[in-house]
C-alpha atoms as a PDB file:
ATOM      1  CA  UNK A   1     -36.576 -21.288 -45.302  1.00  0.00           C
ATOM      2  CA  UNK A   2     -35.563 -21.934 -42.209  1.00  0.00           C
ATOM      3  CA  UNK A   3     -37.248 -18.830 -40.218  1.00  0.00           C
ATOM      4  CA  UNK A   4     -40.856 -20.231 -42.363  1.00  0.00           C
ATOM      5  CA  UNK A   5     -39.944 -23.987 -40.537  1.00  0.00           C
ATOM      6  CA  UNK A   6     -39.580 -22.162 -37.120  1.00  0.00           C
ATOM      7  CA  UNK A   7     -41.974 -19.691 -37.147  1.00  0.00           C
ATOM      8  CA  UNK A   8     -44.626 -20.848 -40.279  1.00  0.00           C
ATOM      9  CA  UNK A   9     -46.979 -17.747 -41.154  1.00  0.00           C
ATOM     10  CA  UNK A  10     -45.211 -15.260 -38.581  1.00  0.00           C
ATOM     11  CA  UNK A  11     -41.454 -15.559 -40.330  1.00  0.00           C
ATOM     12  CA  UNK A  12     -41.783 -12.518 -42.412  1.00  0.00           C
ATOM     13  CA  UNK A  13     -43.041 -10.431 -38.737  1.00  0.00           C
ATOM     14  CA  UNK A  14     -39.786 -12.297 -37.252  1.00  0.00           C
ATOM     15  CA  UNK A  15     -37.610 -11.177 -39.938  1.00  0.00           C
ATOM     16  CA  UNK A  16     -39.520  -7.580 -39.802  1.00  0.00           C
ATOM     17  CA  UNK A  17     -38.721  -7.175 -36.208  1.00  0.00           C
ATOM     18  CA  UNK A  18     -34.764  -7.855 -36.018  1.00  0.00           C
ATOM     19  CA  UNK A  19     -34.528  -5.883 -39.177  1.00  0.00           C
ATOM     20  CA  UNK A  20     -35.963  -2.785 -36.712  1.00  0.00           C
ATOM     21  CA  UNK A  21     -34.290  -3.534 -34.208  1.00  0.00           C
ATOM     22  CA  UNK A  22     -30.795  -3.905 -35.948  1.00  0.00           C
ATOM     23  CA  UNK A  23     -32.160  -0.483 -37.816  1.00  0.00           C
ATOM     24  CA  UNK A  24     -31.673   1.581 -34.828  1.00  0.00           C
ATOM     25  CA  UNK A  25     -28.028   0.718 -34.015  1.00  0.00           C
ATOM     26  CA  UNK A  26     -24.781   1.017 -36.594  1.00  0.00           C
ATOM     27  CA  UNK A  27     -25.233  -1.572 -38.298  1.00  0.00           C
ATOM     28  CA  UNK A  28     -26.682  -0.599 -41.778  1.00  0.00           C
ATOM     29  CA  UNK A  29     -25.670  -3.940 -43.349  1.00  0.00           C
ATOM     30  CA  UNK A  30     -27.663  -6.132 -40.660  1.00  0.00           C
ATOM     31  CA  UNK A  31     -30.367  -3.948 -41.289  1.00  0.00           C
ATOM     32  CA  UNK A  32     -30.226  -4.252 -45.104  1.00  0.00           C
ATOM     33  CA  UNK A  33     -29.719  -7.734 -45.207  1.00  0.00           C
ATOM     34  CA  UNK A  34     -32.967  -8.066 -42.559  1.00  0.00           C
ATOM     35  CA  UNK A  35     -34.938  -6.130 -44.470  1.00  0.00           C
ATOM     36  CA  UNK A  36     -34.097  -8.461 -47.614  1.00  0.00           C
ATOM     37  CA  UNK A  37     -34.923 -11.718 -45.592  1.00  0.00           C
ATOM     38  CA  UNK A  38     -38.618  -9.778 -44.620  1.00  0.00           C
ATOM     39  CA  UNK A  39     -38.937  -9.440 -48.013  1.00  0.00           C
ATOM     40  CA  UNK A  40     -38.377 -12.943 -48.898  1.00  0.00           C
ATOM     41  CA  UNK A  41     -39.729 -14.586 -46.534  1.00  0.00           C
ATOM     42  CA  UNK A  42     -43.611 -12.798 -47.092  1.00  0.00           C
ATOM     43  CA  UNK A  43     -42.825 -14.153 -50.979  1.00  0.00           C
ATOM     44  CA  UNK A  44     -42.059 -17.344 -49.598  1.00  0.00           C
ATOM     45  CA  UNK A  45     -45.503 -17.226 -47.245  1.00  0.00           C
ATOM     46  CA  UNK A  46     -47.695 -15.395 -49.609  1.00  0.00           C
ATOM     47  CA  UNK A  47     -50.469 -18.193 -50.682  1.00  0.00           C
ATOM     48  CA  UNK A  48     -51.588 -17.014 -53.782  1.00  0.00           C
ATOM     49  CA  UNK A  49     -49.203 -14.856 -56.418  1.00  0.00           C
ATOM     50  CA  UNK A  50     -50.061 -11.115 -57.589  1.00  0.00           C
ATOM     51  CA  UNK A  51     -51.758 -10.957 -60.947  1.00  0.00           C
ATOM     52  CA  UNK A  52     -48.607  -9.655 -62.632  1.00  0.00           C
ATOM     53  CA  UNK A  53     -46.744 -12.918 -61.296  1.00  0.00           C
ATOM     54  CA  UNK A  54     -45.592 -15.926 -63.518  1.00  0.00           C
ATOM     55  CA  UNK A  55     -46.929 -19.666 -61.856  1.00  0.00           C
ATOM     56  CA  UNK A  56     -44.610 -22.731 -62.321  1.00  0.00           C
END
């Protein structure tokens, strides 16, 4: 949530981008855990849910 408040519709790019750049170094965990906040984040952003998706 708090990468959406700073950065609105670009937080999943944000979250994208230091999951590369933590992808090139050692640190497979930073990268992992990056890649699961990209993830997130787009569901977080995504205006309207995929067909196969349950609304509350």
């Amino acid at each position: 949530m708090l990468l959406v408040r700073r950065h609105g519709e670009d937080a999943a790019d944000v979250a994208g981008r230091e999951a590369k750049k933590h992808g090139k170094g050692e640190d497979d965990l930073t990268y992992v855990v990056w890649c699961w906040i990209a993830r997130a984040t787009a569901e977080l952003i995504k205006a309207v849910p995929g067909e196969d998706e349950r609304v509350h």
